[in-house]
PDB file of N, CA and C in Angstrom:
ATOM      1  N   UNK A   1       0.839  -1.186   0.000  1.00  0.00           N
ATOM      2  CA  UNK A   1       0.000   0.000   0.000  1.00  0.00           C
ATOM      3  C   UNK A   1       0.882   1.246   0.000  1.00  0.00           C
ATOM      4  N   UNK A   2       0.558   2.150  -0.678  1.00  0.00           N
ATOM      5  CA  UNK A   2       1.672   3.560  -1.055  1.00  0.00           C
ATOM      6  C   UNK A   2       0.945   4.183  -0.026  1.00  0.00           C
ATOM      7  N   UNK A   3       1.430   5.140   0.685  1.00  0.00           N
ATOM      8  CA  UNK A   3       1.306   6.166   1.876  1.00  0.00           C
ATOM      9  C   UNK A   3       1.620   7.188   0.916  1.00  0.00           C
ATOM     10  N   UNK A   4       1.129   8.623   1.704  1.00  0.00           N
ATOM     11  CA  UNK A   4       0.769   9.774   0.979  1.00  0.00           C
ATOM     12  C   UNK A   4       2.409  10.584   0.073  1.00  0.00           C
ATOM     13  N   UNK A   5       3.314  10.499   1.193  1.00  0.00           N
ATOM     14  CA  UNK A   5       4.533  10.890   0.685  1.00  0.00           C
ATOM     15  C   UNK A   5       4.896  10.372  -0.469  1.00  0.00           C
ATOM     16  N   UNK A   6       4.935   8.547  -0.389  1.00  0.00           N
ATOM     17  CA  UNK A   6       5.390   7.819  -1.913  1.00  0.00           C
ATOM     18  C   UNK A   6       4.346   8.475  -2.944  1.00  0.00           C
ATOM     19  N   UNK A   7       3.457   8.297  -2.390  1.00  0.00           N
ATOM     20  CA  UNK A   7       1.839   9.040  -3.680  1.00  0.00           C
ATOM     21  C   UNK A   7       2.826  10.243  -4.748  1.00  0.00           C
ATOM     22  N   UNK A   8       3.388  11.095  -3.453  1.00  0.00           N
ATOM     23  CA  UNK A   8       3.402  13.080  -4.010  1.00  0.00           C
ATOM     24  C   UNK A   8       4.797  12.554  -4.518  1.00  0.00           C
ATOM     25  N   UNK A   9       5.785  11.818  -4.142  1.00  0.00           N
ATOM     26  CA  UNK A   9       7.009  11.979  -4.485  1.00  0.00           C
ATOM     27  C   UNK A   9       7.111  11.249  -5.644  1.00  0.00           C
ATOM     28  N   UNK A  10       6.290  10.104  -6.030  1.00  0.00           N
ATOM     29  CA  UNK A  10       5.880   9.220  -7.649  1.00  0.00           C
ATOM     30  C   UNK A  10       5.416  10.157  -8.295  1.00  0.00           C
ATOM     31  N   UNK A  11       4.440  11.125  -7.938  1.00  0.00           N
ATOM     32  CA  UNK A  11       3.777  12.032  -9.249  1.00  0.00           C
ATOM     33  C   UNK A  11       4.514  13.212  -9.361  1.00  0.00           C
ATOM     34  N   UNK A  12       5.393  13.250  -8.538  1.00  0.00           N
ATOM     35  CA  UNK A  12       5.881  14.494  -8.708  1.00  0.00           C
ATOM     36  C   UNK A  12       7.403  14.252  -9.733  1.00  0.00           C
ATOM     37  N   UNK A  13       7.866  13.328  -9.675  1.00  0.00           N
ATOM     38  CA  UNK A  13       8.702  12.433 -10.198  1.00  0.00           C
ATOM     39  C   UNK A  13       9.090  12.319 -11.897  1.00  0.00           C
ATOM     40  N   UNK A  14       6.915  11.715 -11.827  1.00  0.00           N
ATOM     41  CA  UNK A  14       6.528  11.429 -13.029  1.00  0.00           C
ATOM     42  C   UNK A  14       6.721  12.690 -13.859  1.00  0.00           C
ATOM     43  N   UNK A  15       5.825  13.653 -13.376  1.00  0.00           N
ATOM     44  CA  UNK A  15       5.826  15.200 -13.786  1.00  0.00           C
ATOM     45  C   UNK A  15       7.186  15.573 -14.122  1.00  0.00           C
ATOM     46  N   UNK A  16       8.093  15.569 -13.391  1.00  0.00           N
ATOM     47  CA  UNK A  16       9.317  16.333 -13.811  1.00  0.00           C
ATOM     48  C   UNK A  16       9.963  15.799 -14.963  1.00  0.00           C
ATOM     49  N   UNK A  17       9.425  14.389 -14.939  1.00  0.00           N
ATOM     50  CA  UNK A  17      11.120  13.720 -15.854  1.00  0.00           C
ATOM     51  C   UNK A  17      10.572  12.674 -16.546  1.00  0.00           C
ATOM     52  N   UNK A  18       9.216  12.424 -16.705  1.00  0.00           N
ATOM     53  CA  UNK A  18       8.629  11.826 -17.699  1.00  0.00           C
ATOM     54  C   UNK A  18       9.205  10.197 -17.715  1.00  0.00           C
ATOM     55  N   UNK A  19       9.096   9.834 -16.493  1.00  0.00           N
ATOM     56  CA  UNK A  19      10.237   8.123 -16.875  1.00  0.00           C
ATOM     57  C   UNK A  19       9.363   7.126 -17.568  1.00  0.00           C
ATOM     58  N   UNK A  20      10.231   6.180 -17.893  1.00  0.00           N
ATOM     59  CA  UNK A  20       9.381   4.809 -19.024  1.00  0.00           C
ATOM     60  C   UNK A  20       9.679   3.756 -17.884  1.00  0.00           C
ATOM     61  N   UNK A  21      10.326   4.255 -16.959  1.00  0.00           N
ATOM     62  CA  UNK A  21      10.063   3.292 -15.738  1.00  0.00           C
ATOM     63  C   UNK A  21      10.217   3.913 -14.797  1.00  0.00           C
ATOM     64  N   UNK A  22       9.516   3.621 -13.469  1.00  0.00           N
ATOM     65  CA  UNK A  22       9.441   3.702 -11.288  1.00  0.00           C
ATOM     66  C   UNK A  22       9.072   2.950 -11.222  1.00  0.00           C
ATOM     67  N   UNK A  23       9.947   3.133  -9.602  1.00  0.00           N
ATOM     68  CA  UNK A  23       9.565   2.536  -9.230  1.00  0.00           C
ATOM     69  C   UNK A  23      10.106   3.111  -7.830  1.00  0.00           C
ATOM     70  N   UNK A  24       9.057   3.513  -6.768  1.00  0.00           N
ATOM     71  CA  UNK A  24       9.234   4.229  -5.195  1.00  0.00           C
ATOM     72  C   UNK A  24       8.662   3.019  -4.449  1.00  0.00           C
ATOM     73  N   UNK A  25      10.077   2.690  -3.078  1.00  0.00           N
ATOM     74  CA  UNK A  25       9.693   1.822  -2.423  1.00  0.00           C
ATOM     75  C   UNK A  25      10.140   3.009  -1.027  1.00  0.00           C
ATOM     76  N   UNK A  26       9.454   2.738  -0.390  1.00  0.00           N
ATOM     77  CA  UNK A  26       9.373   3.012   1.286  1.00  0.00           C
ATOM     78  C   UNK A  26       9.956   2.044   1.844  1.00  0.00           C
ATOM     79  N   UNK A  27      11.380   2.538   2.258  1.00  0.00           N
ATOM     80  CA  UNK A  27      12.321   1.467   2.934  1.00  0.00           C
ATOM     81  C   UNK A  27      12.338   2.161   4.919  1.00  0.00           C
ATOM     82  N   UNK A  28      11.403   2.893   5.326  1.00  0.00           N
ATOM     83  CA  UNK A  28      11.495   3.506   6.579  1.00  0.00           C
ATOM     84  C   UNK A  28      11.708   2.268   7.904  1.00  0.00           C
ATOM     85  N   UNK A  29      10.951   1.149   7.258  1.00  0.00           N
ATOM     86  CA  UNK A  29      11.161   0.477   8.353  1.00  0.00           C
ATOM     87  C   UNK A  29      12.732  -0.291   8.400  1.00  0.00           C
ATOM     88  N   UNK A  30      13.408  -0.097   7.139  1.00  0.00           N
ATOM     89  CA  UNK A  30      14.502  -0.619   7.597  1.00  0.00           C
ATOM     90  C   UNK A  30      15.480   0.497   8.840  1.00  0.00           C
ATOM     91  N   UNK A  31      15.015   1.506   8.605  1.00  0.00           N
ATOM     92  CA  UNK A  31      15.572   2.701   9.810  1.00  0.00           C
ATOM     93  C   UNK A  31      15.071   2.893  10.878  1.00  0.00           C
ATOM     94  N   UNK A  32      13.849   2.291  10.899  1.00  0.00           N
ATOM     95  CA  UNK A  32      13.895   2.645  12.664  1.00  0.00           C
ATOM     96  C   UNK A  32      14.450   2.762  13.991  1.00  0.00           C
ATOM     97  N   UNK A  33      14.419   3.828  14.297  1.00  0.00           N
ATOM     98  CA  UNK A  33      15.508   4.139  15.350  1.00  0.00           C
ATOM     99  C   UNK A  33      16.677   5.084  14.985  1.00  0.00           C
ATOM    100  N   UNK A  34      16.400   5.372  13.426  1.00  0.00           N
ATOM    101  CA  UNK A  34      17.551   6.511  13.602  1.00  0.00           C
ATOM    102  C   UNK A  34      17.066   7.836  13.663  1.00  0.00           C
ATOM    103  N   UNK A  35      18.082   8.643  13.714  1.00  0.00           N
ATOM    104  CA  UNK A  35      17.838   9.622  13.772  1.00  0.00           C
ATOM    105  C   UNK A  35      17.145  10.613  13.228  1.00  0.00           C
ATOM    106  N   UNK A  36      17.264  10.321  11.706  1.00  0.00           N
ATOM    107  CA  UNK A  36      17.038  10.739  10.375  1.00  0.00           C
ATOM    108  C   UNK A  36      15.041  10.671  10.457  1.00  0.00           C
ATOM    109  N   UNK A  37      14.928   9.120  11.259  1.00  0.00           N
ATOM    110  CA  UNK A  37      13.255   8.775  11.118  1.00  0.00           C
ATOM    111  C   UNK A  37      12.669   9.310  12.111  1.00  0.00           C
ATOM    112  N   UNK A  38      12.983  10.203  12.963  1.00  0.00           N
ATOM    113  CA  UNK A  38      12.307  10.745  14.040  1.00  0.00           C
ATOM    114  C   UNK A  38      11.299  11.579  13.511  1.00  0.00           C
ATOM    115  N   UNK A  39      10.204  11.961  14.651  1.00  0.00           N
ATOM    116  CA  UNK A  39       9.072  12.768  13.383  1.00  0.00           C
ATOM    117  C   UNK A  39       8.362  11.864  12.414  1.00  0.00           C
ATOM    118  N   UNK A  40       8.772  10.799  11.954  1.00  0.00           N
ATOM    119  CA  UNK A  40       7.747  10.537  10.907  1.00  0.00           C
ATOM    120  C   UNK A  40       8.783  10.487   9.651  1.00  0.00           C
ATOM    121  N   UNK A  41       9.908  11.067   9.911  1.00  0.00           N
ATOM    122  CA  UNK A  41      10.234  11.479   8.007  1.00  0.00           C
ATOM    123  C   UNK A  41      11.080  10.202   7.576  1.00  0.00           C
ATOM    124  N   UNK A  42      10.759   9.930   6.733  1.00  0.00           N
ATOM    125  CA  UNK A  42      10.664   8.613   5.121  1.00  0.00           C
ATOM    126  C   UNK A  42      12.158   8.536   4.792  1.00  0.00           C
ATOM    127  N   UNK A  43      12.102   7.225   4.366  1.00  0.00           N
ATOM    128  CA  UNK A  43      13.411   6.826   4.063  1.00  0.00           C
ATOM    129  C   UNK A  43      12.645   6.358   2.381  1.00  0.00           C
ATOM    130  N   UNK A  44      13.376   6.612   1.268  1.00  0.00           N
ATOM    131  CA  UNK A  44      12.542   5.706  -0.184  1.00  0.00           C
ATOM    132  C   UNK A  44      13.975   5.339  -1.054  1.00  0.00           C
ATOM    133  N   UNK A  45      13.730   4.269  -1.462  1.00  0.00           N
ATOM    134  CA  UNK A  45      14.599   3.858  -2.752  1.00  0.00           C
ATOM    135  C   UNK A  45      14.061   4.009  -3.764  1.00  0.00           C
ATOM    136  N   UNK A  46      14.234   5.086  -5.197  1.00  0.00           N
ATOM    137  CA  UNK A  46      13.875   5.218  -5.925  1.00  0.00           C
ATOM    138  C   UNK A  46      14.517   4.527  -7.430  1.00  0.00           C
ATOM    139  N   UNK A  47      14.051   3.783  -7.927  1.00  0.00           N
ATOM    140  CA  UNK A  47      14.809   3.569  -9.478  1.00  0.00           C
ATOM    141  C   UNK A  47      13.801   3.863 -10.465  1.00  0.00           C
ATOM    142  N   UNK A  48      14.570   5.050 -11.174  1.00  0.00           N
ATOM    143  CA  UNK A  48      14.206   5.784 -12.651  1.00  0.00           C
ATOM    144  C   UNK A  48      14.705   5.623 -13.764  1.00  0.00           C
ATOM    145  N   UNK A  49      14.197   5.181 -14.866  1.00  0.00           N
ATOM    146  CA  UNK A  49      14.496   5.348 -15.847  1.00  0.00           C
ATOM    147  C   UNK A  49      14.090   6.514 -16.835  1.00  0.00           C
ATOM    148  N   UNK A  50      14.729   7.769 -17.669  1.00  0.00           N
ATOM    149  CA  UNK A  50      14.228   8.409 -18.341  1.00  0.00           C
ATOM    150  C   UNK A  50      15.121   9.071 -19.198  1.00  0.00           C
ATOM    151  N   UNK A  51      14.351   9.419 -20.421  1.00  0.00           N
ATOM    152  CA  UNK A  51      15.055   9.829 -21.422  1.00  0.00           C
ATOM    153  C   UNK A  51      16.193  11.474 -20.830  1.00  0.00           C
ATOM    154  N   UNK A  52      15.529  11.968 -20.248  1.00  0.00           N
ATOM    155  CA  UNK A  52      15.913  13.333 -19.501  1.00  0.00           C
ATOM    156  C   UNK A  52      17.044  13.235 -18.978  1.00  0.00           C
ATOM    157  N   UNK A  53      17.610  11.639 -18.896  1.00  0.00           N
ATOM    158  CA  UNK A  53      19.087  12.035 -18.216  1.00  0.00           C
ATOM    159  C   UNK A  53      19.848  11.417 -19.211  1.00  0.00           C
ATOM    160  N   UNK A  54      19.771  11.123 -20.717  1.00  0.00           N
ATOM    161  CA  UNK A  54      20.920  11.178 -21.345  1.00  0.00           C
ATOM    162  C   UNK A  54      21.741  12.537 -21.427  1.00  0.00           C
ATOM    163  N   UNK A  55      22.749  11.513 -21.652  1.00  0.00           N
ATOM    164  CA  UNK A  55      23.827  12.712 -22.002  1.00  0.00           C
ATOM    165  C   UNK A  55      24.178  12.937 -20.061  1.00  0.00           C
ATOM    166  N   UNK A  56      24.052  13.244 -19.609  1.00  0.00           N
ATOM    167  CA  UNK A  56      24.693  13.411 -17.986  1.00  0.00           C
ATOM    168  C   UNK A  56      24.775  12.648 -17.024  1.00  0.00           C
ATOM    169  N   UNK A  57      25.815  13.258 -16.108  1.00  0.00           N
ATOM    170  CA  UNK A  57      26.666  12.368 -15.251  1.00  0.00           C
ATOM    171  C   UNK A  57      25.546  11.722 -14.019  1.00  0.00           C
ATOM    172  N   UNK A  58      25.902  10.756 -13.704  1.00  0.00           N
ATOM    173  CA  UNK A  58      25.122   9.872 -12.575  1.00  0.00           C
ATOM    174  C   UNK A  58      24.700  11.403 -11.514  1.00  0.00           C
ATOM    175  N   UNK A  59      25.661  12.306 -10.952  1.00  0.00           N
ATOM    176  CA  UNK A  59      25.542  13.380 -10.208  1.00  0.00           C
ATOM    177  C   UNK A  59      24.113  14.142 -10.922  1.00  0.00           C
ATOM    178  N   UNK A  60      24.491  14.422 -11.762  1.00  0.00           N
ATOM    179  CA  UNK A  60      23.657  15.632 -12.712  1.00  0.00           C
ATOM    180  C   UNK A  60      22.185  14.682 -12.787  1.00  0.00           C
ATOM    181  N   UNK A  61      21.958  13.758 -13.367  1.00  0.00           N
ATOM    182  CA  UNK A  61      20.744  13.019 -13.017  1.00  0.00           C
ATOM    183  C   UNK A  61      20.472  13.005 -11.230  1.00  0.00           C
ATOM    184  N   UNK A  62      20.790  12.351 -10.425  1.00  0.00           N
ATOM    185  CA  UNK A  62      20.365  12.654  -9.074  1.00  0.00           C
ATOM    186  C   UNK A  62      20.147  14.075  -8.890  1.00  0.00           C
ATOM    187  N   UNK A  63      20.501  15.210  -9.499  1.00  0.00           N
ATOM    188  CA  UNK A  63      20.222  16.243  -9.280  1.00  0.00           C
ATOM    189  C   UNK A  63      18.439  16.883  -9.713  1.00  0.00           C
ATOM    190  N   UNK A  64      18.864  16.261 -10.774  1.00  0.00           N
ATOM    191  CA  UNK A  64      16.861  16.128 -11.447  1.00  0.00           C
ATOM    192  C   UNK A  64      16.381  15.466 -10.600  1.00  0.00           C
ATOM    193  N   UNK A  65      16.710  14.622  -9.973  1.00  0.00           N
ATOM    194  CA  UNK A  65      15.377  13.554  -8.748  1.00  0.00           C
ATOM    195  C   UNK A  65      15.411  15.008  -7.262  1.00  0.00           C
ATOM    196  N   UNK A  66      16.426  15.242  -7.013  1.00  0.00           N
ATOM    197  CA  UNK A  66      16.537  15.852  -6.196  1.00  0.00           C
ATOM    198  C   UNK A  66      15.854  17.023  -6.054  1.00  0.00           C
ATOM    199  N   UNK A  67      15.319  17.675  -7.417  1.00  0.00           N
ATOM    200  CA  UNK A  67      14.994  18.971  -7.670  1.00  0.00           C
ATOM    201  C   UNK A  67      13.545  18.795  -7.818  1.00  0.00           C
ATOM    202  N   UNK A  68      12.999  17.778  -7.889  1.00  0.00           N
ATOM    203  CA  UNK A  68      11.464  17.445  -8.021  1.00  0.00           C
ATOM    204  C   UNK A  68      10.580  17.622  -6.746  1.00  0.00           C
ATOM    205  N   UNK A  69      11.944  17.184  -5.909  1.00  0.00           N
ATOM    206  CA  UNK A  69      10.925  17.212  -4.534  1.00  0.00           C
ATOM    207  C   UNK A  69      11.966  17.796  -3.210  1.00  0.00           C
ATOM    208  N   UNK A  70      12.399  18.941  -3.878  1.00  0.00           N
ATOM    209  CA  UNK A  70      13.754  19.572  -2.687  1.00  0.00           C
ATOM    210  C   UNK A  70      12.371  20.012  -1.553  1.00  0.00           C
ATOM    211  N   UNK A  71      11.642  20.323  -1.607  1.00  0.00           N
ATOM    212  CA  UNK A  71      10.967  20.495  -0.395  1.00  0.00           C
ATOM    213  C   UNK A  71      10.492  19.897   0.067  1.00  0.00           C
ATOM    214  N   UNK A  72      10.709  18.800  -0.205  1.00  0.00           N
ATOM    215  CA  UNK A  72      10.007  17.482   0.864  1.00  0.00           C
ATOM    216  C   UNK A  72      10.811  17.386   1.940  1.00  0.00           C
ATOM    217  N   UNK A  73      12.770  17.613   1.852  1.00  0.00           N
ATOM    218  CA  UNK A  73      13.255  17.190   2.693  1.00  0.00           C
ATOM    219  C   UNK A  73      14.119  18.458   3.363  1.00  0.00           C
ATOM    220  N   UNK A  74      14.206  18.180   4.710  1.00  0.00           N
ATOM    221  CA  UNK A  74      14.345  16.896   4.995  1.00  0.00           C
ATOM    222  C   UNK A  74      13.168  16.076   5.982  1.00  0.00           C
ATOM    223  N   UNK A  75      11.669  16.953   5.936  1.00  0.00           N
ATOM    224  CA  UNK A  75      10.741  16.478   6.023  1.00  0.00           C
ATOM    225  C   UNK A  75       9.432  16.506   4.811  1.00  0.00           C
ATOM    226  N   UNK A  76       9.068  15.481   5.017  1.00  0.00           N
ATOM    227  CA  UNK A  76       8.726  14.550   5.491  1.00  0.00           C
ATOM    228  C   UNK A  76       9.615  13.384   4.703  1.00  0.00           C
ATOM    229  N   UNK A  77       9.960  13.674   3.754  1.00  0.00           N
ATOM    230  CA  UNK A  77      11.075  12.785   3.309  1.00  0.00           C
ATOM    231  C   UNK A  77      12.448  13.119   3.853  1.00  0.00           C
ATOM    232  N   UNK A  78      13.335  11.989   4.262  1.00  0.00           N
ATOM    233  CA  UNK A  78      14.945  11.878   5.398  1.00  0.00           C
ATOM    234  C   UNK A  78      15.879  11.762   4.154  1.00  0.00           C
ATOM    235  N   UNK A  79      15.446  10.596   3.117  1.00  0.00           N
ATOM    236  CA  UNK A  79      16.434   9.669   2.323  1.00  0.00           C
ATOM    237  C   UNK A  79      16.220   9.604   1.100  1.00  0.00           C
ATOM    238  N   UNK A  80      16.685   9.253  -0.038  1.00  0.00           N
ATOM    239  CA  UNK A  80      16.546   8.843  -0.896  1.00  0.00           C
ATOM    240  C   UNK A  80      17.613   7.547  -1.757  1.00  0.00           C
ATOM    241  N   UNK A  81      17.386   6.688  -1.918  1.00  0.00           N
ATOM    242  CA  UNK A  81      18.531   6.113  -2.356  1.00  0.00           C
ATOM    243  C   UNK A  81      18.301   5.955  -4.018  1.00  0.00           C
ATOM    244  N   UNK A  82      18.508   6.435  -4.563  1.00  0.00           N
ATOM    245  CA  UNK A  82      18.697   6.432  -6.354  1.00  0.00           C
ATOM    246  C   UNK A  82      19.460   5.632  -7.091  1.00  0.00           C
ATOM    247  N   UNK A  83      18.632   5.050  -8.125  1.00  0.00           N
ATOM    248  CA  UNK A  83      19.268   4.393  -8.926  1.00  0.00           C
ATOM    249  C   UNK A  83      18.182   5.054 -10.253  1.00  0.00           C
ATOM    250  N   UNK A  84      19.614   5.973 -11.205  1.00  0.00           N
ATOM    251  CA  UNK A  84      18.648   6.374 -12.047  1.00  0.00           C
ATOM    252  C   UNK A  84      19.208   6.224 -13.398  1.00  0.00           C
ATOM    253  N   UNK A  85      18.580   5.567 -14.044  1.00  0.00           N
ATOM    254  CA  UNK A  85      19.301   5.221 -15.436  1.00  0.00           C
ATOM    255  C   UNK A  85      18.728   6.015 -16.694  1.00  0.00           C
ATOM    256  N   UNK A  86      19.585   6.491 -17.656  1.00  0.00           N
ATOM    257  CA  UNK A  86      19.560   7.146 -19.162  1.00  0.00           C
ATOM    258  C   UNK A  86      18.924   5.920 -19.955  1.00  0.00           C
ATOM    259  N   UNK A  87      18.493   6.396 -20.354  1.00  0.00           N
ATOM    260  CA  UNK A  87      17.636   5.515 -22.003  1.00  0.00           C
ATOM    261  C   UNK A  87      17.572   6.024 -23.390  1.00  0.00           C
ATOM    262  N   UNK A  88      17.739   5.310 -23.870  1.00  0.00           N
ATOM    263  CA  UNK A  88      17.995   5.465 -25.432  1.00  0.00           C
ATOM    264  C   UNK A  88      16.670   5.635 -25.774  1.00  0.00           C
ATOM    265  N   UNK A  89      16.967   6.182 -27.474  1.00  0.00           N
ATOM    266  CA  UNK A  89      15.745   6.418 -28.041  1.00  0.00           C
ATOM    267  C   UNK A  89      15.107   5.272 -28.349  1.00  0.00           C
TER     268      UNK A  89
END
């Protein structure tokens, strides 16, 4: 079941960067107890695929994931772990 954060941070995702693949998993319960999860705020592993990051560096793509949802964190989202891949035409 997706909770409201995965909901806004998938469509917001979708919106920015148009992927031909997501996939947002809510990994919070592997953190419980740190610091980062206090409050409520989200830990997610994200893997993207989209045309939007040919041509740039692994950095420069995490920077597009990053820029979709810079105000989420560092609440209600803590984490993100990215895996974001370029695609051909």
């Amino acid at each position: 079941m997706m909770n409201d954060v995965q909901a806004e941070l998938e469509a917001r995702l979708i919106a920015a960067l148009s992927p031909t693949e997501l996939s947002v998993m809510d990994e919070s319960h592997l953190h419980a107890g740190h610091v980062g999860a206090r409050g409520g705020a989200r830990h997610f592993a994200v893997r993207i695929v989209s045309l939007k990051f040919n041509g740039l560096t692994r950095m420069a793509q995490h920077r597009l994931v990053y820029a979709a949802m810079a105000d989420l964190m560092p609440h209600p989202i803590h984490a993100l772990r990215i895996e974001s891949i370029a695609t051909l035409v």
